[in-house]
C-alpha atoms as a PDB file:
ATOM      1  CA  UNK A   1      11.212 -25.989 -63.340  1.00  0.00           C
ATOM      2  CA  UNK A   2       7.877 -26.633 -63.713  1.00  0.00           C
ATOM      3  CA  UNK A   3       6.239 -29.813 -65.670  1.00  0.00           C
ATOM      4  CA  UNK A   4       4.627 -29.617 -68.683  1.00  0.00           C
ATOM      5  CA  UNK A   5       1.695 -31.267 -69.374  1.00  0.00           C
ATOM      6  CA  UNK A   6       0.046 -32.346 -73.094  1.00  0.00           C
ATOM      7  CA  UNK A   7      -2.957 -32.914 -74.231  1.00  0.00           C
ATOM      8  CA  UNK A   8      -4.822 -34.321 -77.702  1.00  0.00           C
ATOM      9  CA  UNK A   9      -7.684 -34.997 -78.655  1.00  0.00           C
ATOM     10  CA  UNK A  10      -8.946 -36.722 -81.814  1.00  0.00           C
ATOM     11  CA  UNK A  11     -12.787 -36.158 -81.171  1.00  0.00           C
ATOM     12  CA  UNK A  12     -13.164 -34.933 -84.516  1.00  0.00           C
ATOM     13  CA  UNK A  13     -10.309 -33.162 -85.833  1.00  0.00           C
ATOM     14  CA  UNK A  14      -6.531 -33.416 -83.863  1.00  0.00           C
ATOM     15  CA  UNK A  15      -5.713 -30.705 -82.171  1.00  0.00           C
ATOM     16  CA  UNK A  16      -3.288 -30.719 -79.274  1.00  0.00           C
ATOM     17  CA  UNK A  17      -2.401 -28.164 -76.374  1.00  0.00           C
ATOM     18  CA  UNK A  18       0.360 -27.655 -73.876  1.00  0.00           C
ATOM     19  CA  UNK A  19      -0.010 -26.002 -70.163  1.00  0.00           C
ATOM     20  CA  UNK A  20       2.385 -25.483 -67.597  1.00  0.00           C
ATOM     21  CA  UNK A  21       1.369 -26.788 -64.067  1.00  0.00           C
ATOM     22  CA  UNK A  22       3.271 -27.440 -60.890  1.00  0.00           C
ATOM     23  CA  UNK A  23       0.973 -30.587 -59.519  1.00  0.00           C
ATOM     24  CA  UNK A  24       1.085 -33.166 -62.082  1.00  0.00           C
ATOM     25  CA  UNK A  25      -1.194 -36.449 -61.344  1.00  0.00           C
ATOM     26  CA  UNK A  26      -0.461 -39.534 -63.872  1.00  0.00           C
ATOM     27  CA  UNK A  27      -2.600 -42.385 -63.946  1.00  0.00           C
ATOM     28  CA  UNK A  28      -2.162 -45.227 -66.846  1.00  0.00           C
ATOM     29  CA  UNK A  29      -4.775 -47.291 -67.560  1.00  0.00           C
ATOM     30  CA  UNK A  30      -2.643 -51.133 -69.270  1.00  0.00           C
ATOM     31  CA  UNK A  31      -4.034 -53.753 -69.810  1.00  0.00           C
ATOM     32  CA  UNK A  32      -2.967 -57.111 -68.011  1.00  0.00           C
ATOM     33  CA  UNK A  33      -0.930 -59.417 -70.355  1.00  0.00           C
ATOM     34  CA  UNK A  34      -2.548 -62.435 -71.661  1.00  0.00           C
ATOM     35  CA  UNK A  35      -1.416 -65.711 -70.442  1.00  0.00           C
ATOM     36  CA  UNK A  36      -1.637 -69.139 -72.132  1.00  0.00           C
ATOM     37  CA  UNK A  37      -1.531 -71.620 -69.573  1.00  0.00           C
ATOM     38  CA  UNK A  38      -2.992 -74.319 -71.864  1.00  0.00           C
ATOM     39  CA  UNK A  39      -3.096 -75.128 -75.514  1.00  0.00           C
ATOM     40  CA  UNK A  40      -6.811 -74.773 -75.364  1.00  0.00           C
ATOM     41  CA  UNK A  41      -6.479 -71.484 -74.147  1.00  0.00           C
ATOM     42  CA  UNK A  42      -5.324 -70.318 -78.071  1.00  0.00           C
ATOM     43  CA  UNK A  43      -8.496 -69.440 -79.877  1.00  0.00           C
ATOM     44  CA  UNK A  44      -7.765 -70.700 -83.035  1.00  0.00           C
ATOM     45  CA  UNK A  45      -6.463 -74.318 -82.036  1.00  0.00           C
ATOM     46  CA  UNK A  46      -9.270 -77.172 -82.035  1.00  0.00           C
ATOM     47  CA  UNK A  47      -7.790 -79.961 -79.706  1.00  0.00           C
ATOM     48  CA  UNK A  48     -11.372 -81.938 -79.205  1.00  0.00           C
ATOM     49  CA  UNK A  49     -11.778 -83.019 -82.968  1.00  0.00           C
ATOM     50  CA  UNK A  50      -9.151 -85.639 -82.821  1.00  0.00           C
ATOM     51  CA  UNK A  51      -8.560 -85.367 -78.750  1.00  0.00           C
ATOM     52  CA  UNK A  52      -4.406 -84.643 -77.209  1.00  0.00           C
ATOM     53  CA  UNK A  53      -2.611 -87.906 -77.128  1.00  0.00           C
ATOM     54  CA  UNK A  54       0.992 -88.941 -76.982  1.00  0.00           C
ATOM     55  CA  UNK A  55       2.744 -88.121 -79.898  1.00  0.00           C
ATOM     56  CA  UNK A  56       0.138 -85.204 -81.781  1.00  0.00           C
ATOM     57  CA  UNK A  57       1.189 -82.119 -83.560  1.00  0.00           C
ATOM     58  CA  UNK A  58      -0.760 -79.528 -84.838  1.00  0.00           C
ATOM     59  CA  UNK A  59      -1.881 -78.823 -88.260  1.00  0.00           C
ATOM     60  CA  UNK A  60      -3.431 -76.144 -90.329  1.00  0.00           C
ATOM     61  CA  UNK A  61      -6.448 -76.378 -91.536  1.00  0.00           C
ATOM     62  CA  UNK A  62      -7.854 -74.350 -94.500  1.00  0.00           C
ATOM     63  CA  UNK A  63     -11.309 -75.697 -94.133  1.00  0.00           C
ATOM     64  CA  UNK A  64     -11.636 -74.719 -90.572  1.00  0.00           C
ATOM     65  CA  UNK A  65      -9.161 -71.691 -90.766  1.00  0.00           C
ATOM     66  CA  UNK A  66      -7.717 -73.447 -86.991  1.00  0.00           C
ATOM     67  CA  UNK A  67      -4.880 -75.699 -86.346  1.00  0.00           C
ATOM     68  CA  UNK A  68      -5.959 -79.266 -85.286  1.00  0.00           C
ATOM     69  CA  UNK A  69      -4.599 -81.459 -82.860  1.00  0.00           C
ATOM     70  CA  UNK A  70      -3.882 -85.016 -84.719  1.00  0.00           C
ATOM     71  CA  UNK A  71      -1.725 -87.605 -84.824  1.00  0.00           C
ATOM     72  CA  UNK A  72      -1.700 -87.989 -88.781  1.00  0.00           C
ATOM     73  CA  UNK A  73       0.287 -86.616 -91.374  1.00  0.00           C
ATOM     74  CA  UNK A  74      -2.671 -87.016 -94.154  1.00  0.00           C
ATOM     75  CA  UNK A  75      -2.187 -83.991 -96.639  1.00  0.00           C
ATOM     76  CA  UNK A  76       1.782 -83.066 -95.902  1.00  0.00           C
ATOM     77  CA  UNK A  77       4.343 -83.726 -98.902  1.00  0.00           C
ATOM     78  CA  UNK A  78       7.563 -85.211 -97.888  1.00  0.00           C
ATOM     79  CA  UNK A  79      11.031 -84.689 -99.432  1.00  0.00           C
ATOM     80  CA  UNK A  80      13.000 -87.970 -98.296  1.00  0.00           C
ATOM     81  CA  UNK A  81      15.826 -86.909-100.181  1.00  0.00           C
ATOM     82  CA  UNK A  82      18.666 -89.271-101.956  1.00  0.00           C
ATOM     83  CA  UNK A  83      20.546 -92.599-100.032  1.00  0.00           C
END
């Protein structure tokens, strides 16, 4: 059996065709994964405003549209609950 090989293209309208060939060559063209081998890799994360120490977390900022590095919870609403 022979393979079959298909082909489309969306220059301007989609049209597609299928041919039957016995030497098939495949190549794939993928991108490489990203990898985040830091927290300042991540675009939208701004660790030099208030600097990485012991203890930070990061928040979301609406002014900035980035999450900042900090070590304090200044706009956060907390629930302590009943004792």
């Amino acid at each position: 059996m022979t393979d079959i090989i298909a082909q489309v293209d969306t220059s301007t309208t989609t049209t597609a065709s299928v041919e039957e060939e016995l030497n098939v060559n495949s190549e794939t063209q993928l991108a490489s994964p990203a990898v985040v081998e830091s927290i300042n890799d991540i675009a939208n994360v701004d660790t030099t405003t208030n600097g990485l120490t012991t203890g930070s977390i990061l928040i979301y900022r609406t002014t900035t549209n980035k999450w900042t590095a900090s070590t304090t919870l200044d706009a956060q609403n907390m629930e302590g609950g009943e004792f």
